[in-house]
PDB file of N, CA and C in Angstrom:
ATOM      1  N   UNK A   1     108.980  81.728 122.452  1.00  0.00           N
ATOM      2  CA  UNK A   1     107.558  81.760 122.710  1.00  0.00           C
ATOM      3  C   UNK A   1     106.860  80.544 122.100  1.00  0.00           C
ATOM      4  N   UNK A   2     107.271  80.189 121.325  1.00  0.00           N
ATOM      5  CA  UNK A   2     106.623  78.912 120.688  1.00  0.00           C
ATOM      6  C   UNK A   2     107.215  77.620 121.016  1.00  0.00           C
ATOM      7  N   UNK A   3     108.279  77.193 121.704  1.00  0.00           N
ATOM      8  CA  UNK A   3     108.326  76.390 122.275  1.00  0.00           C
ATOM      9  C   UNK A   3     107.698  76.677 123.624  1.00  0.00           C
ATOM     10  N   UNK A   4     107.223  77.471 124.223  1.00  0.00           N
ATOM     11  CA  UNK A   4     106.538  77.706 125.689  1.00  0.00           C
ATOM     12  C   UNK A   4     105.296  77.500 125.292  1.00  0.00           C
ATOM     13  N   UNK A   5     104.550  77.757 124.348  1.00  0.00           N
ATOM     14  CA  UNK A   5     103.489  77.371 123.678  1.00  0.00           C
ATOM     15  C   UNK A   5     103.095  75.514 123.537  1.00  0.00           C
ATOM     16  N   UNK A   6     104.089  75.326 122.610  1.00  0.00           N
ATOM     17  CA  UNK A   6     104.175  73.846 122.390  1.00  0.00           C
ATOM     18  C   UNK A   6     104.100  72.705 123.795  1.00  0.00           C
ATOM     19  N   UNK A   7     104.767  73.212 125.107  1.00  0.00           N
ATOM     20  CA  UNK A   7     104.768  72.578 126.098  1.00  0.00           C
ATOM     21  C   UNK A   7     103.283  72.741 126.621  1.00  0.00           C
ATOM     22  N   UNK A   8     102.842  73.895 126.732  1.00  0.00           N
ATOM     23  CA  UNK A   8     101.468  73.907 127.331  1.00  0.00           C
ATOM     24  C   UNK A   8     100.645  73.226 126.256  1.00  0.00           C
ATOM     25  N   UNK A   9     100.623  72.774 125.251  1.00  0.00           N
ATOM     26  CA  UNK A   9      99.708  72.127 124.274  1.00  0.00           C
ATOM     27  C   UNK A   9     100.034  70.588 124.961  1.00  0.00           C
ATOM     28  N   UNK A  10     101.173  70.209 124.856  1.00  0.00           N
ATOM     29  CA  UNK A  10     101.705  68.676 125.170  1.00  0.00           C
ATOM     30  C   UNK A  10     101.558  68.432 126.569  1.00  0.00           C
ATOM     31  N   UNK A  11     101.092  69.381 127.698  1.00  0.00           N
ATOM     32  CA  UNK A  11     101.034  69.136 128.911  1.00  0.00           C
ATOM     33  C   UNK A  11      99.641  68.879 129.147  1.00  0.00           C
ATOM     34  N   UNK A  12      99.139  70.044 128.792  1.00  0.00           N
ATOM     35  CA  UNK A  12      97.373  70.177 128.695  1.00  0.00           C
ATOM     36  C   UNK A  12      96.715  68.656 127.958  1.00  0.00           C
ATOM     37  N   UNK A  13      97.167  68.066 127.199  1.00  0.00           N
ATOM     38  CA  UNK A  13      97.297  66.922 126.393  1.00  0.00           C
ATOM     39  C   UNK A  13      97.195  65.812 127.758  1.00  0.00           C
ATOM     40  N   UNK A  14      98.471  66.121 128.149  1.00  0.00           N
ATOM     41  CA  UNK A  14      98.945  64.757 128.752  1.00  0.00           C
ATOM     42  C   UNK A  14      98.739  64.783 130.151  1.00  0.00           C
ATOM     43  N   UNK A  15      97.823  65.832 130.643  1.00  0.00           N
ATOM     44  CA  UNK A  15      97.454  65.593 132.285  1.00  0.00           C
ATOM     45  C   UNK A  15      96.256  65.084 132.126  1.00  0.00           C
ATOM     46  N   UNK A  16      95.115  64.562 130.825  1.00  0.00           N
ATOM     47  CA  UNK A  16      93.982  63.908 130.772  1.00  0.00           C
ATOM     48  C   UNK A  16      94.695  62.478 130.648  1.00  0.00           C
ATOM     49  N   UNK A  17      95.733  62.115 129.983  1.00  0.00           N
ATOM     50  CA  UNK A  17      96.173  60.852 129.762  1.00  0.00           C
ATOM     51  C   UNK A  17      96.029  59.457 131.300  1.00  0.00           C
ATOM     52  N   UNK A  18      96.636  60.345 132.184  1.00  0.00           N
ATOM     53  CA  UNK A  18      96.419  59.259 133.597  1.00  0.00           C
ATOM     54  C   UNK A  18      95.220  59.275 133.790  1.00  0.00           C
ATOM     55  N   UNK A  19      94.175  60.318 134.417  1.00  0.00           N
ATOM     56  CA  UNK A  19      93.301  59.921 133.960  1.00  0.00           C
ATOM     57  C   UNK A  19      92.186  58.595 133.603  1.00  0.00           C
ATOM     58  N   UNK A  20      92.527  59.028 131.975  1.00  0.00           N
ATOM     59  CA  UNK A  20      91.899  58.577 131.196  1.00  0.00           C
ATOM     60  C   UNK A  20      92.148  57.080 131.399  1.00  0.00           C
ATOM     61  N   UNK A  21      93.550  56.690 131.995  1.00  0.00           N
ATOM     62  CA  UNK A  21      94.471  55.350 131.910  1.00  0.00           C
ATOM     63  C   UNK A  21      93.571  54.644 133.004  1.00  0.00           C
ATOM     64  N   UNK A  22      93.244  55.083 133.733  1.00  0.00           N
ATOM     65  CA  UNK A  22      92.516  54.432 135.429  1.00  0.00           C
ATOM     66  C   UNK A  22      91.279  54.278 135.162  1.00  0.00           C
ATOM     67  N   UNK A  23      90.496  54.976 134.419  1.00  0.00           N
ATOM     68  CA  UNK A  23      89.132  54.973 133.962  1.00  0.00           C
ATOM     69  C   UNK A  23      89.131  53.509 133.559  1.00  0.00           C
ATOM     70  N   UNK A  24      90.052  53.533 132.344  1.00  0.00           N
ATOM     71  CA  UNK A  24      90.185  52.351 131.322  1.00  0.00           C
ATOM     72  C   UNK A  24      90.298  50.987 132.250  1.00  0.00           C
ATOM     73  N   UNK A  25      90.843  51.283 133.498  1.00  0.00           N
ATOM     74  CA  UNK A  25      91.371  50.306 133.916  1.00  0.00           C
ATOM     75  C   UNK A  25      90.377  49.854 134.701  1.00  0.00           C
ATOM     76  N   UNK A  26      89.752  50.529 135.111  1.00  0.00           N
ATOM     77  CA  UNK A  26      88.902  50.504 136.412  1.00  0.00           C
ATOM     78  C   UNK A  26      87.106  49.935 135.510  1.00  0.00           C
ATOM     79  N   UNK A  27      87.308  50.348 134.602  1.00  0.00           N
ATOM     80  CA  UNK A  27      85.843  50.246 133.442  1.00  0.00           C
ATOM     81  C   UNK A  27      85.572  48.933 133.525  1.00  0.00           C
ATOM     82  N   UNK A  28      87.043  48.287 132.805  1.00  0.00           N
ATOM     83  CA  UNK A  28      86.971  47.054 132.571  1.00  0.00           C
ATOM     84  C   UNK A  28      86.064  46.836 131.250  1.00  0.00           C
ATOM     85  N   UNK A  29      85.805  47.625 130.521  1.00  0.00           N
ATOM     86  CA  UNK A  29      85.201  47.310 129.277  1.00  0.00           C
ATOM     87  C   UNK A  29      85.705  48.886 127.818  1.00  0.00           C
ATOM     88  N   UNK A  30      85.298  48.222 126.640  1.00  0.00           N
ATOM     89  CA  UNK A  30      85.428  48.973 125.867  1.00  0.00           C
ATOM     90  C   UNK A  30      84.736  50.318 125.354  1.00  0.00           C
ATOM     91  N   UNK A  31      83.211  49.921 126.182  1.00  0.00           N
ATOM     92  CA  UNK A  31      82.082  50.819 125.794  1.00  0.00           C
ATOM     93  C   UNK A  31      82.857  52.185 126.059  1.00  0.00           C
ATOM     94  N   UNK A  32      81.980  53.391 124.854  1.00  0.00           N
ATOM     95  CA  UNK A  32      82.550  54.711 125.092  1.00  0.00           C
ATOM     96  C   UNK A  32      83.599  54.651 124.952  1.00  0.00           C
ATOM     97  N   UNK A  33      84.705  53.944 124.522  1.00  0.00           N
ATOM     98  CA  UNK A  33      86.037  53.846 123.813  1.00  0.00           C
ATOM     99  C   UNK A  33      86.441  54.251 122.321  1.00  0.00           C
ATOM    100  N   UNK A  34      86.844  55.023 121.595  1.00  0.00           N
ATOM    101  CA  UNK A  34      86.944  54.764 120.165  1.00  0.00           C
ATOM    102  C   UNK A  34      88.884  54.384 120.278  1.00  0.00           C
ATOM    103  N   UNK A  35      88.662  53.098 119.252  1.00  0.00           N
ATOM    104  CA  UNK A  35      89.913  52.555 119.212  1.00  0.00           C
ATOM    105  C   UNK A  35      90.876  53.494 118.098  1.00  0.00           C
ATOM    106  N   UNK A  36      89.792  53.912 116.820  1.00  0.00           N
ATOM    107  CA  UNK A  36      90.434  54.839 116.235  1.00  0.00           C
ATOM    108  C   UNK A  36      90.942  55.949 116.378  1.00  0.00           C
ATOM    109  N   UNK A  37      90.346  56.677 117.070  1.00  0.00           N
ATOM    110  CA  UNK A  37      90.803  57.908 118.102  1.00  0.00           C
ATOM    111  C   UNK A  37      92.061  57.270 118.558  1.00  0.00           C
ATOM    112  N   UNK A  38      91.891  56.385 119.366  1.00  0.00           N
ATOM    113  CA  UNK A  38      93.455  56.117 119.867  1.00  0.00           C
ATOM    114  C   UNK A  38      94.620  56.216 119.702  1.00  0.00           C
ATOM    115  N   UNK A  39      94.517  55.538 118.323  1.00  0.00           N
ATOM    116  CA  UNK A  39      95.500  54.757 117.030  1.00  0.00           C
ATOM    117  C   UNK A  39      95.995  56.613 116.663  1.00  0.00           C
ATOM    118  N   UNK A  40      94.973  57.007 116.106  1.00  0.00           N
ATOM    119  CA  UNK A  40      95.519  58.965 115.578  1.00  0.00           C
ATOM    120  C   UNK A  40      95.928  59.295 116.650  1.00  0.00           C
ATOM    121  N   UNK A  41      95.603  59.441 118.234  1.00  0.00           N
ATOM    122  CA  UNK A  41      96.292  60.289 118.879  1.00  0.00           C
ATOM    123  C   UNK A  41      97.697  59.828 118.477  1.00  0.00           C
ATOM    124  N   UNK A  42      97.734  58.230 119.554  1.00  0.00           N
ATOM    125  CA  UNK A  42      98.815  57.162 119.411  1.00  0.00           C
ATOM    126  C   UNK A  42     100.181  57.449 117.850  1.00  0.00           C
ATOM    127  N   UNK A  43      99.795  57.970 117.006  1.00  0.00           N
ATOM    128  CA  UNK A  43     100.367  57.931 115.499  1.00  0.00           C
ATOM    129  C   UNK A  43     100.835  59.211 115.237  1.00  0.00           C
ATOM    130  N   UNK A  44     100.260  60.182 116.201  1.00  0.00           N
ATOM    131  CA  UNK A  44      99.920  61.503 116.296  1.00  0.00           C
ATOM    132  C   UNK A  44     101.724  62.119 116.784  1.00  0.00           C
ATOM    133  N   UNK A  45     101.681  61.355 118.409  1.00  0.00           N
ATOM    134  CA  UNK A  45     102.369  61.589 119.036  1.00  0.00           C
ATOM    135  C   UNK A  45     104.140  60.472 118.488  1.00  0.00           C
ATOM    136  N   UNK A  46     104.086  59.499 117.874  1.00  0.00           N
ATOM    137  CA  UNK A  46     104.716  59.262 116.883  1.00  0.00           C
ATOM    138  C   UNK A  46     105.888  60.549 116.115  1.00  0.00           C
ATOM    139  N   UNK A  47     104.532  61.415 115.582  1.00  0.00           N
ATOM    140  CA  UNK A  47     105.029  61.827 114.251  1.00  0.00           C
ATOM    141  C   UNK A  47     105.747  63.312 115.383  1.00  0.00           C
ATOM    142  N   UNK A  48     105.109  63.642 116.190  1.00  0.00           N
ATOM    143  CA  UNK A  48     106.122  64.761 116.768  1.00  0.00           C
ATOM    144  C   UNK A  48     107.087  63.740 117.736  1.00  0.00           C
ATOM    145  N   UNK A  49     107.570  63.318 118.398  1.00  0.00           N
ATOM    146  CA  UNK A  49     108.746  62.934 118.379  1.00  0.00           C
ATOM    147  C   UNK A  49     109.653  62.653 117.598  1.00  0.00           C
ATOM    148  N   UNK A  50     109.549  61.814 116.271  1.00  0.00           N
ATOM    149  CA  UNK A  50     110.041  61.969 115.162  1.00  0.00           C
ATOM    150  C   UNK A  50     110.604  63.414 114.201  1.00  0.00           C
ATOM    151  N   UNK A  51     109.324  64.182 114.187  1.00  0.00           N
ATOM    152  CA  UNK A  51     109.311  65.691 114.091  1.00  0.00           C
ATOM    153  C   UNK A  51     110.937  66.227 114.765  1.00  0.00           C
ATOM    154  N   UNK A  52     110.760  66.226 116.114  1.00  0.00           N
ATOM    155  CA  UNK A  52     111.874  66.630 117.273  1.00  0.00           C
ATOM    156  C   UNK A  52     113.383  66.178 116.876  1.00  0.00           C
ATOM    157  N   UNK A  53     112.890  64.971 116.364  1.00  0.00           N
ATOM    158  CA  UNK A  53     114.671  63.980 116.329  1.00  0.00           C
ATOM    159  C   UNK A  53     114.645  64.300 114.658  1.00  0.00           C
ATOM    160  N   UNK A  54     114.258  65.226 114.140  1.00  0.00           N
ATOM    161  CA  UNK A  54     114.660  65.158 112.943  1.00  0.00           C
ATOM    162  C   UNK A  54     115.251  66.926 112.541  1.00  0.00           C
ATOM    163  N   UNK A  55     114.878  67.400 113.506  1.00  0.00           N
ATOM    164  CA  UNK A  55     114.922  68.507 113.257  1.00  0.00           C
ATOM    165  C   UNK A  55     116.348  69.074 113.612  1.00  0.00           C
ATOM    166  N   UNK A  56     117.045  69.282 113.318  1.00  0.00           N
ATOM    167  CA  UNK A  56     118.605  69.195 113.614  1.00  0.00           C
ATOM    168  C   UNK A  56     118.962  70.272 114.308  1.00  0.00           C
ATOM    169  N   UNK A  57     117.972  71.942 114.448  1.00  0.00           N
ATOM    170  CA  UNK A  57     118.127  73.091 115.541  1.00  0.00           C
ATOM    171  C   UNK A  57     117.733  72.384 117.105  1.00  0.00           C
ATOM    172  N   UNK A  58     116.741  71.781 116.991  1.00  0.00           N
ATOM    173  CA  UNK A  58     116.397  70.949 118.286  1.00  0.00           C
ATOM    174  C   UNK A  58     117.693  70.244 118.953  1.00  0.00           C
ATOM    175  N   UNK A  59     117.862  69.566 118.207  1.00  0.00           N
ATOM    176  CA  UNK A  59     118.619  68.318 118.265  1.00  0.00           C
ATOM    177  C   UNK A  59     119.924  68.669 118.871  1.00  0.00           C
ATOM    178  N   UNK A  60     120.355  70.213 117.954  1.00  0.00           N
ATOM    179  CA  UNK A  60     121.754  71.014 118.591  1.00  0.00           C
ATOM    180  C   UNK A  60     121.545  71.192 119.999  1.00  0.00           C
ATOM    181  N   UNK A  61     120.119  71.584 120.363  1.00  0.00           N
ATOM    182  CA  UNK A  61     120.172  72.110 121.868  1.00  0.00           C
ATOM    183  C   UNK A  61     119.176  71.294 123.022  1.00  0.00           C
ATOM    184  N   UNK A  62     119.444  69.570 122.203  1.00  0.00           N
ATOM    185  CA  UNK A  62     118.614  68.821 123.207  1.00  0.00           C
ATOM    186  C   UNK A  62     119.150  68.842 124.982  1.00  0.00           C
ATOM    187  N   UNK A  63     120.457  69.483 124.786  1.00  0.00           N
ATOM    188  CA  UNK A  63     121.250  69.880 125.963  1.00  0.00           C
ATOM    189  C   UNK A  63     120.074  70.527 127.020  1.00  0.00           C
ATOM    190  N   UNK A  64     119.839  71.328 126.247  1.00  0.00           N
ATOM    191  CA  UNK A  64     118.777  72.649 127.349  1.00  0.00           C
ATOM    192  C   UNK A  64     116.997  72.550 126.721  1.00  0.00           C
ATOM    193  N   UNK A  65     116.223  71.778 126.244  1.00  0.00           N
ATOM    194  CA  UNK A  65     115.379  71.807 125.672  1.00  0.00           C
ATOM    195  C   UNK A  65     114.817  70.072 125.907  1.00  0.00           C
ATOM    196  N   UNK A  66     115.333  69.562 126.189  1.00  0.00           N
ATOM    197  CA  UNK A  66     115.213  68.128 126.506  1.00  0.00           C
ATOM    198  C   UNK A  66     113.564  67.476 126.959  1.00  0.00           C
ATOM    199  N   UNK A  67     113.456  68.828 127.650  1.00  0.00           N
ATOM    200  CA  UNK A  67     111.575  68.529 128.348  1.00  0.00           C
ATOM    201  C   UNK A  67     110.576  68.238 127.398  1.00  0.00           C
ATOM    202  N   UNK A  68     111.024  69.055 126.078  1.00  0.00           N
ATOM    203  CA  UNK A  68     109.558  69.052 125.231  1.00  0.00           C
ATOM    204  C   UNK A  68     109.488  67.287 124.680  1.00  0.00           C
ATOM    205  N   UNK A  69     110.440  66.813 124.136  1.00  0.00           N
ATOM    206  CA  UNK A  69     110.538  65.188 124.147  1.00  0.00           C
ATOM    207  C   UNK A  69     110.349  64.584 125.331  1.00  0.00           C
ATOM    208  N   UNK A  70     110.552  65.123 126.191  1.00  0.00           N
ATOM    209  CA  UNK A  70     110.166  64.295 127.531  1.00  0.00           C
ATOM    210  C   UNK A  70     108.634  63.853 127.580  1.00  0.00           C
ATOM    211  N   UNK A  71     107.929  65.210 127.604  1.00  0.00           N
ATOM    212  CA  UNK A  71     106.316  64.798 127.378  1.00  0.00           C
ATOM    213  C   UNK A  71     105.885  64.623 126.239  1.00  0.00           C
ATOM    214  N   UNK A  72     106.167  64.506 125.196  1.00  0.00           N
ATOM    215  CA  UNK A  72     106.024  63.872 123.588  1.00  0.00           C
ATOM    216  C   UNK A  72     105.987  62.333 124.217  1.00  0.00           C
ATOM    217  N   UNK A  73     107.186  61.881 124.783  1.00  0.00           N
ATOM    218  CA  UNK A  73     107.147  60.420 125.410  1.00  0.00           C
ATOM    219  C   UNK A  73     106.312  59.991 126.263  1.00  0.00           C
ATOM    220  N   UNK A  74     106.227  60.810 127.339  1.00  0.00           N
ATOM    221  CA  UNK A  74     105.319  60.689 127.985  1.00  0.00           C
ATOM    222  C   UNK A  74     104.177  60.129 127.705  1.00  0.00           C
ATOM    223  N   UNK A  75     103.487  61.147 127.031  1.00  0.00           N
ATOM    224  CA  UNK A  75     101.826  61.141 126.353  1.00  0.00           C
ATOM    225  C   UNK A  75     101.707  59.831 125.363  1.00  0.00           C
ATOM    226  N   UNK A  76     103.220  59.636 124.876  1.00  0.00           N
ATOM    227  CA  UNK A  76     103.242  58.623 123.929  1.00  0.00           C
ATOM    228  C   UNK A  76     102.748  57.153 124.632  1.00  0.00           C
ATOM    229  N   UNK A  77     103.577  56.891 125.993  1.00  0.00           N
ATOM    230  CA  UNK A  77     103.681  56.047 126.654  1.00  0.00           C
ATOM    231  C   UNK A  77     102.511  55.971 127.329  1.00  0.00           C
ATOM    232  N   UNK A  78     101.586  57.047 128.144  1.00  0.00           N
ATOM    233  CA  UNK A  78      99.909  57.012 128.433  1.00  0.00           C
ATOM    234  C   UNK A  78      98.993  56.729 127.514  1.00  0.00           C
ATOM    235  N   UNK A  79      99.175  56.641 126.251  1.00  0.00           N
ATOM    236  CA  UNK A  79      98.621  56.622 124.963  1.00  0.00           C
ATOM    237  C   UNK A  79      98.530  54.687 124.620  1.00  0.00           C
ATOM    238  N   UNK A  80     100.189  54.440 124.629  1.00  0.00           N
ATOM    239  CA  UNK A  80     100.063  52.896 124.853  1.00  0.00           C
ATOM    240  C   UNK A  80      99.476  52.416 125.663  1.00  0.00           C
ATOM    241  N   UNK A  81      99.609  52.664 126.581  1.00  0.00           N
ATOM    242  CA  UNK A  81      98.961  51.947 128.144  1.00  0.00           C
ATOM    243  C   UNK A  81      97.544  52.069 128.031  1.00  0.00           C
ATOM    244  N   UNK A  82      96.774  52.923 127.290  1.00  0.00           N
ATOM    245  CA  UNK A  82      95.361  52.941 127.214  1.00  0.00           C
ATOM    246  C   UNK A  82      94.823  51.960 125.975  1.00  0.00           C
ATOM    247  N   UNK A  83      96.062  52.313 124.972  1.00  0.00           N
ATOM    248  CA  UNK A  83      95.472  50.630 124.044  1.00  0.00           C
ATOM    249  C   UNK A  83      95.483  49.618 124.427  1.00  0.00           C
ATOM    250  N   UNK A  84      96.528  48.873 125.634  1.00  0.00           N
ATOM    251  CA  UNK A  84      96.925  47.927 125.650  1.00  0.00           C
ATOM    252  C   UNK A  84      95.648  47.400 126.891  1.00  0.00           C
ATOM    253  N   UNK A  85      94.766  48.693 127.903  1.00  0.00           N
ATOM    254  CA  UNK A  85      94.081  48.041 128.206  1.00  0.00           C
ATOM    255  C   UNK A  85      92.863  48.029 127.504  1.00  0.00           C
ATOM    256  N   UNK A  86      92.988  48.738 126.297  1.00  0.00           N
ATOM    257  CA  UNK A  86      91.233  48.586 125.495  1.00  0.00           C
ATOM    258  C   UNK A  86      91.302  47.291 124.827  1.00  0.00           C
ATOM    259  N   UNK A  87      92.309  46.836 124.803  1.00  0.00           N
ATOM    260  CA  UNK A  87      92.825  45.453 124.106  1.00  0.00           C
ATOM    261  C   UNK A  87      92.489  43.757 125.364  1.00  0.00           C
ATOM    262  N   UNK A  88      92.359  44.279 126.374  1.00  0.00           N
ATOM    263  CA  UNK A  88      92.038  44.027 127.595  1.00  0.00           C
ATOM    264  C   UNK A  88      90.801  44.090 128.113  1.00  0.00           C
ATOM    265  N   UNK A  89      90.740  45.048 127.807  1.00  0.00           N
ATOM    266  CA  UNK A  89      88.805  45.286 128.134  1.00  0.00           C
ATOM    267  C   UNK A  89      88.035  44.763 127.029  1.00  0.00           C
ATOM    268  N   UNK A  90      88.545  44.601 125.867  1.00  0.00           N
ATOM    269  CA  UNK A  90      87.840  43.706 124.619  1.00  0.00           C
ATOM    270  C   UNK A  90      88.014  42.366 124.986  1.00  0.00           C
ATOM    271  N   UNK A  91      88.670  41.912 125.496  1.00  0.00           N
ATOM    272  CA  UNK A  91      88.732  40.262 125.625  1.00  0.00           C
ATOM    273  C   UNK A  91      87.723  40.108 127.352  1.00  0.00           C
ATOM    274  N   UNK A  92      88.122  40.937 127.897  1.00  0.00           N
ATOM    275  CA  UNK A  92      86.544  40.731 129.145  1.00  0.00           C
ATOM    276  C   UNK A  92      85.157  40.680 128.620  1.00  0.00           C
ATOM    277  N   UNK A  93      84.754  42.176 127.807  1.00  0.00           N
ATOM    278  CA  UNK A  93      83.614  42.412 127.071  1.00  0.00           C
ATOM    279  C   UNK A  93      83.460  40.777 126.740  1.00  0.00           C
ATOM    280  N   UNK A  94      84.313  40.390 125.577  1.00  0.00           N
ATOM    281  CA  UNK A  94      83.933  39.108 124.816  1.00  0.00           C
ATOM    282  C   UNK A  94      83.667  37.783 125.525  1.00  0.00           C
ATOM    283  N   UNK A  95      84.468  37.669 126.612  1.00  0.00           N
ATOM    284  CA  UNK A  95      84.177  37.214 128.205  1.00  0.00           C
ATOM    285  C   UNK A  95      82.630  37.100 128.541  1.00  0.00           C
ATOM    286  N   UNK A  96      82.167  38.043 128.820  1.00  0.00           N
ATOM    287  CA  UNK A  96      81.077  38.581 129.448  1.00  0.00           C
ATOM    288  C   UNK A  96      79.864  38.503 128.738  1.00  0.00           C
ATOM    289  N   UNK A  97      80.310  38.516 127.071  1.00  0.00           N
ATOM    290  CA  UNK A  97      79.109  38.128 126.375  1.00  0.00           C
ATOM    291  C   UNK A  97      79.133  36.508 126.094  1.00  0.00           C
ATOM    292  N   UNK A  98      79.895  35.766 126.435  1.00  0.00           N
ATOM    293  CA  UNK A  98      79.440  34.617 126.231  1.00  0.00           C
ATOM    294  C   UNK A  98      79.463  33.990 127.409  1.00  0.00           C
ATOM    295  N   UNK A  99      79.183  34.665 128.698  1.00  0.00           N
ATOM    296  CA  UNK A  99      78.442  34.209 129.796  1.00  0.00           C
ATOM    297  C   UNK A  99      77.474  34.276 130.062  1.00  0.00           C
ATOM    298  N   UNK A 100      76.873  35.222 129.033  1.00  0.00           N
ATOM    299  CA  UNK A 100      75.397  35.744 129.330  1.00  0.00           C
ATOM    300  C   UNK A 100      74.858  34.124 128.825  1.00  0.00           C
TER     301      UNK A 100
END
C-alpha cells in the first residue's frame, strides 16, 4: 500500500512537470519563475532516487518494482529541462532589457 501510495505522489508530481516545461518554453522569460523552488524540487528528487538505490529491500526487488525509479527520473529529468530553460529565459530577459 505504500508503495501504491508513493507512485500516485510521484505521478501527480510529474504530470504538472511537461506542462510546466512548454510554458517555460513558450514564455520565453523568467517572470513568475522561482529559481529556488526549482533547485529544492530539483535536490528534492535527487535525494529520493538516492533514497531508492540505497535502500537494499528495494534494490532486492528492482526486478518487479522498477517503475517507482522510473518516475523519480522522470520528474528528475522535467525538473532539469525547466532549469535549463529558466537559464535561457534569463539571458533573453537580459536581452530584452538592454534593447529597451
Amino acid at each position: 500500500m505504500a508503495e501504491l501510495l508513493e507512485i500516485i505522489m510521484i505521478v501527480s508530481f510529474g504530470a504538472s512537470w511537461p506542462m510546466n516545461v512548454i510554458k517555460s518554453y513558450r514564455a520565453r522569460t523568467t517572470k513568475g519563475k522561482s529559481l529556488a523552488f526549482l533547485y529544492l524540487i530539483f535536490f528534492g528528487y535527487i535525494a529520493g532516487i538516492a533514497s531508492k538505490l540505497a535502500n537494499a529491500d528495494y534494490m532486492a526487488n528492482i526486478g518487479s518494482k522498477w517503475y517507482v525509479l522510473f518516475f523519480y527520473v522522470l520528474n528528475f529529468v522535467m525538473v532539469g529541462a525547466d532549469l535549463i530553460l529558466y537559464y535561457r529565459n534569463k539571458r533573453i530577459d537580459a536581452a530584452a532589457g538592454k534593447a529597451l
